[in-house]
PDB file of N, CA and C in Angstrom:
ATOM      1  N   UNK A   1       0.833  -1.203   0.000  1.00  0.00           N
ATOM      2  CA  UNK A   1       0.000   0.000   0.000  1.00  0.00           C
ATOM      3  C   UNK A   1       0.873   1.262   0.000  1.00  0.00           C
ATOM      4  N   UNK A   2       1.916   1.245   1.060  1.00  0.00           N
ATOM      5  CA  UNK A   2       2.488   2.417   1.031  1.00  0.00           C
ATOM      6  C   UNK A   2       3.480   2.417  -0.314  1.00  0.00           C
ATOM      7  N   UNK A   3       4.252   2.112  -0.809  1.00  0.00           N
ATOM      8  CA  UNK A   3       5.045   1.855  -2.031  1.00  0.00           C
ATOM      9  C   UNK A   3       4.059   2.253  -3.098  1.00  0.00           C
ATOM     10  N   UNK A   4       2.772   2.006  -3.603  1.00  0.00           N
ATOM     11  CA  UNK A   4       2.237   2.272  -4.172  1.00  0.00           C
ATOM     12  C   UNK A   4       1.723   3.908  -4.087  1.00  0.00           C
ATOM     13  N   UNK A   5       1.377   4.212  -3.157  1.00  0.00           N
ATOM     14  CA  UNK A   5       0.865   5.464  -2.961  1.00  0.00           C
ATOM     15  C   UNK A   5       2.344   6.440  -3.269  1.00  0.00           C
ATOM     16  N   UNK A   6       4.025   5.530  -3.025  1.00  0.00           N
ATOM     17  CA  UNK A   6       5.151   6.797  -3.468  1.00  0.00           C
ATOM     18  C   UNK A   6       4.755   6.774  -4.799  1.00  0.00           C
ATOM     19  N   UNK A   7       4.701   5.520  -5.245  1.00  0.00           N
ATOM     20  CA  UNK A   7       4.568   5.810  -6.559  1.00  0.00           C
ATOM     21  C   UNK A   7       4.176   6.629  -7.351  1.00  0.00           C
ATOM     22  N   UNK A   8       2.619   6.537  -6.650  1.00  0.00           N
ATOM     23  CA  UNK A   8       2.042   7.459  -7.695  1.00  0.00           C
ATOM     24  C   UNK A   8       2.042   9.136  -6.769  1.00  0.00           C
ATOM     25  N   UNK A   9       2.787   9.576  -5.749  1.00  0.00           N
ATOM     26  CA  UNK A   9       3.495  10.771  -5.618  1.00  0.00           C
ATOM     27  C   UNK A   9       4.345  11.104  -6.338  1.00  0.00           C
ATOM     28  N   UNK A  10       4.827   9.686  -6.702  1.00  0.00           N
ATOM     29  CA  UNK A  10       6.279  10.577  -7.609  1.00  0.00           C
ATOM     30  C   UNK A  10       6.188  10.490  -9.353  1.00  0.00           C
ATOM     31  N   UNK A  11       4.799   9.879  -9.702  1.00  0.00           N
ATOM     32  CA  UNK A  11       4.432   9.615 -11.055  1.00  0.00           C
ATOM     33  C   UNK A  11       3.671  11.574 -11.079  1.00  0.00           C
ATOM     34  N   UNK A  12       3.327  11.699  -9.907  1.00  0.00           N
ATOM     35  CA  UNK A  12       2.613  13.305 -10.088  1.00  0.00           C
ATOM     36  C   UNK A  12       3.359  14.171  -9.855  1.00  0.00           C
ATOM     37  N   UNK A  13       4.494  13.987  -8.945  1.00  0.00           N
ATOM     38  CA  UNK A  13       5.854  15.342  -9.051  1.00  0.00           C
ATOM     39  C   UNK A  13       6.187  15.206 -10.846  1.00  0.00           C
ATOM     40  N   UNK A  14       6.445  13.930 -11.602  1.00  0.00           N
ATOM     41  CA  UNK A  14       7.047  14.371 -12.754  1.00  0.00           C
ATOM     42  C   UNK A  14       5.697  14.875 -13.392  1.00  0.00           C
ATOM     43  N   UNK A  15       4.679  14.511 -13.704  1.00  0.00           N
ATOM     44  CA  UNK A  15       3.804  14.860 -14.721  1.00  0.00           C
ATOM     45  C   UNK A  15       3.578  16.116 -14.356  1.00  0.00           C
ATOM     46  N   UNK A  16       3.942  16.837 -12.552  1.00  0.00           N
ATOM     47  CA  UNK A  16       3.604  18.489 -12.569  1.00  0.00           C
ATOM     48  C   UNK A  16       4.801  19.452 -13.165  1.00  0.00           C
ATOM     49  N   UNK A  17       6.074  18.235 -13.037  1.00  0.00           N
ATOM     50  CA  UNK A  17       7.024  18.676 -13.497  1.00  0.00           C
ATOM     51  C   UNK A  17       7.247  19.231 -14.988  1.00  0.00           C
ATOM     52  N   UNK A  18       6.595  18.257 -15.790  1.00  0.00           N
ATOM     53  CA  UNK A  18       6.192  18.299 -17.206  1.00  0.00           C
ATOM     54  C   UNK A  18       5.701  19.624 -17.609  1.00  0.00           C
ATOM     55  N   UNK A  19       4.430  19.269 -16.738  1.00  0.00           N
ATOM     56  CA  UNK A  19       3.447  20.576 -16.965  1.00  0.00           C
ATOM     57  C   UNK A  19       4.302  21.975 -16.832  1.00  0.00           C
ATOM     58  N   UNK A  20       5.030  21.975 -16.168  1.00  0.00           N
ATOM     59  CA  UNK A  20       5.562  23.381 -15.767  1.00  0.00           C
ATOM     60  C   UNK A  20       6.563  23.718 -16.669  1.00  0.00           C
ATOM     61  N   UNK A  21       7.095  22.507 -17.256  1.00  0.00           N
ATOM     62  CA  UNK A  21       7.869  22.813 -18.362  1.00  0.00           C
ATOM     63  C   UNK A  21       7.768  23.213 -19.472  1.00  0.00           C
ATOM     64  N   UNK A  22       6.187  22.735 -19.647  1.00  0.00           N
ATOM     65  CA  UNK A  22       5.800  22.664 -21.372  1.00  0.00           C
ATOM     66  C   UNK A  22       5.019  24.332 -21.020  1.00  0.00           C
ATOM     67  N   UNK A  23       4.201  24.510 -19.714  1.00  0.00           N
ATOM     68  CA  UNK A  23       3.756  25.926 -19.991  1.00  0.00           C
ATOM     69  C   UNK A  23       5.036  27.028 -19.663  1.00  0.00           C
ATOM     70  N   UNK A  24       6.134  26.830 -19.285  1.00  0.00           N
ATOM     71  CA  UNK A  24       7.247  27.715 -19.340  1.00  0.00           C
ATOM     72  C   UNK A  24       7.814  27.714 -20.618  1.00  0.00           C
ATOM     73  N   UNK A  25       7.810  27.319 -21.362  1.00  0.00           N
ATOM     74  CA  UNK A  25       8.365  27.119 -22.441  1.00  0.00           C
ATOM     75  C   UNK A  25       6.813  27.880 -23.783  1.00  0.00           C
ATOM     76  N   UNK A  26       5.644  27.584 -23.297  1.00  0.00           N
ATOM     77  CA  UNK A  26       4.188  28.544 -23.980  1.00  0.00           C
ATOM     78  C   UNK A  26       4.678  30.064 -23.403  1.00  0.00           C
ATOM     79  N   UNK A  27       5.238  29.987 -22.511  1.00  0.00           N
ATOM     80  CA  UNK A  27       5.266  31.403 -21.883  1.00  0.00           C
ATOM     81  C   UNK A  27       6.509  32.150 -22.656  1.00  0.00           C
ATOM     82  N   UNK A  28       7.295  31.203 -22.568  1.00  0.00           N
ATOM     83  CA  UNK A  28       8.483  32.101 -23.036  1.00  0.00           C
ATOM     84  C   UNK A  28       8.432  32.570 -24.723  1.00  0.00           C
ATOM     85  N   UNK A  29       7.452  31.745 -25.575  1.00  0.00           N
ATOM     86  CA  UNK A  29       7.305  31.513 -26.814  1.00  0.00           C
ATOM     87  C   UNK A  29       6.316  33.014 -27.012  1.00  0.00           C
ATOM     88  N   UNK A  30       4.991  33.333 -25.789  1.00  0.00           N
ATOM     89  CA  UNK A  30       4.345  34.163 -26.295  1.00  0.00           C
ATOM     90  C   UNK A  30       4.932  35.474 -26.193  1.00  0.00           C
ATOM     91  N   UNK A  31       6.126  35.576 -25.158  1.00  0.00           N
ATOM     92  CA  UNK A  31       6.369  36.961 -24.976  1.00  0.00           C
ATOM     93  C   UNK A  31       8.012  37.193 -25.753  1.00  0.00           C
ATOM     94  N   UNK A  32       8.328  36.552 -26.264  1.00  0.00           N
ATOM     95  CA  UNK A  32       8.686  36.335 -27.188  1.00  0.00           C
ATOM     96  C   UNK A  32       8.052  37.397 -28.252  1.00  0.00           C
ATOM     97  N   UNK A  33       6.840  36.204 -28.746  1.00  0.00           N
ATOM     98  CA  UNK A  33       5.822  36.564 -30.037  1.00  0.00           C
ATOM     99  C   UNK A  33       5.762  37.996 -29.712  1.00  0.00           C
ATOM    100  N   UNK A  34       4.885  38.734 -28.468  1.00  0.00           N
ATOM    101  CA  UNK A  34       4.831  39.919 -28.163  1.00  0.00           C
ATOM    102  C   UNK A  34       5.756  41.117 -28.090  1.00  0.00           C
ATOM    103  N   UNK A  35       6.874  40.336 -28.338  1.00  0.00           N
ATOM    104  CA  UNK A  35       8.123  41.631 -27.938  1.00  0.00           C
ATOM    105  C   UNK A  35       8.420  41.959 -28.793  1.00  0.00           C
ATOM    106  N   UNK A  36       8.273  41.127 -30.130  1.00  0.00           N
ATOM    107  CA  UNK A  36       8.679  41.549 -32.049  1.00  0.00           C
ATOM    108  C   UNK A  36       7.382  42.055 -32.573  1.00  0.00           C
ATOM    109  N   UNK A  37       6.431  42.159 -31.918  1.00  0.00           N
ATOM    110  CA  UNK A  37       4.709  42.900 -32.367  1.00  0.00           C
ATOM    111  C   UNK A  37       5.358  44.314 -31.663  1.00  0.00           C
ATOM    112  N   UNK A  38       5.306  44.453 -30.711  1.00  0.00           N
ATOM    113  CA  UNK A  38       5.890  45.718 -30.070  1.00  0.00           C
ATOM    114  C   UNK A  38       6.800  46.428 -31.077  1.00  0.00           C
ATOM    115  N   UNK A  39       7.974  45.463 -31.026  1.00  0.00           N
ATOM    116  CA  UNK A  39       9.263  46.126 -31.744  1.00  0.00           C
ATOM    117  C   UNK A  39       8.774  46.479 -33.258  1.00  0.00           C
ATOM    118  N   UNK A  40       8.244  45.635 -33.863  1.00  0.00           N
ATOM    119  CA  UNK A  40       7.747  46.101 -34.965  1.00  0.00           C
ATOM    120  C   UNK A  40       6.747  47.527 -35.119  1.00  0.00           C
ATOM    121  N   UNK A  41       5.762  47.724 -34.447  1.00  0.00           N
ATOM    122  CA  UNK A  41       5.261  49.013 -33.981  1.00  0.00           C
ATOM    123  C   UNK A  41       5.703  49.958 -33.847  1.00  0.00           C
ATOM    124  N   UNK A  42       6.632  49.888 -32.938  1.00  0.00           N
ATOM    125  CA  UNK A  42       7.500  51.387 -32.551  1.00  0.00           C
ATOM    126  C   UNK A  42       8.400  51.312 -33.475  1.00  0.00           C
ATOM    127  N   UNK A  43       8.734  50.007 -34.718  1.00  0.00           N
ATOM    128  CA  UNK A  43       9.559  51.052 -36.195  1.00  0.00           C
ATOM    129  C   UNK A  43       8.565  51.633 -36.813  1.00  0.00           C
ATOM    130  N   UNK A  44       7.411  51.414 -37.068  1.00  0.00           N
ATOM    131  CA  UNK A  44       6.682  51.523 -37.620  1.00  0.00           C
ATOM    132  C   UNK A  44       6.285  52.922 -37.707  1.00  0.00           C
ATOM    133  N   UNK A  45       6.319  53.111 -35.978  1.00  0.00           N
ATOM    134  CA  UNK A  45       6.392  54.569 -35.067  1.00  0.00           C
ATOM    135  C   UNK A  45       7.045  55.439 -35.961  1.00  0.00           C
ATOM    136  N   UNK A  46       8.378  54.694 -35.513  1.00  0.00           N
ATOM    137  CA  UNK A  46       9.688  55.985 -35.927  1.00  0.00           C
ATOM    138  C   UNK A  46       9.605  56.362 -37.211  1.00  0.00           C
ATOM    139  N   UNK A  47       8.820  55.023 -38.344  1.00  0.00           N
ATOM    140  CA  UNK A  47       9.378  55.293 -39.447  1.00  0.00           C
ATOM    141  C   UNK A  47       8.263  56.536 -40.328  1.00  0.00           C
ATOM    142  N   UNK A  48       6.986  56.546 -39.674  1.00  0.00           N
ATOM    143  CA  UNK A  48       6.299  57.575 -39.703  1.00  0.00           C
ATOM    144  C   UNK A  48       6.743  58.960 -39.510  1.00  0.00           C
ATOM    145  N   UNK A  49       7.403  58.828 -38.563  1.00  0.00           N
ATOM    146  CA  UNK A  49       7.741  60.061 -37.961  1.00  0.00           C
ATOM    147  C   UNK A  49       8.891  60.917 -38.538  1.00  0.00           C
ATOM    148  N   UNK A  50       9.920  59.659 -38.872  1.00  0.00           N
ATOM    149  CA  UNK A  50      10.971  60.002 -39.744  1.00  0.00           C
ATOM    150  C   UNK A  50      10.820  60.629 -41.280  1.00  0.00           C
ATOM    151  N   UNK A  51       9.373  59.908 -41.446  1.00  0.00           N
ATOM    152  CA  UNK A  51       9.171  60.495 -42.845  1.00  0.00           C
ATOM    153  C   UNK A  51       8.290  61.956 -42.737  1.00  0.00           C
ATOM    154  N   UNK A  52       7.576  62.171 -41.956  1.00  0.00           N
ATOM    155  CA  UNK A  52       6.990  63.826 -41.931  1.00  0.00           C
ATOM    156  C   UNK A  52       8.140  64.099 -41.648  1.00  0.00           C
TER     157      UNK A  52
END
């Protein structure tokens, strides 16, 4: 009984482990995505501005 119950403690440390990996890795991907939408904008900014 008890052996079984580490088990499946330690079958759920990795699968939370997983989880935290795969959404750290969504996270790092969207702000990422967001930081070249930004950057692209503010050339976009300048390049307006540069041209009046």
């Amino acid at each position: 009984m008890r052996i079984e119950q580490l088990e499946n403690q330690l079958n759920s440390c990795s699968m939370g482990r997983l989880f935290i990996a795969r959404s750290g890795v969504f996270i790092v991907v969207v702000l990422l995505w967001y930081c070249s939408l930004i950057f692209e904008f503010f050339l976009l900014l300048t390049g307006f501005v540069l041209m009046d």
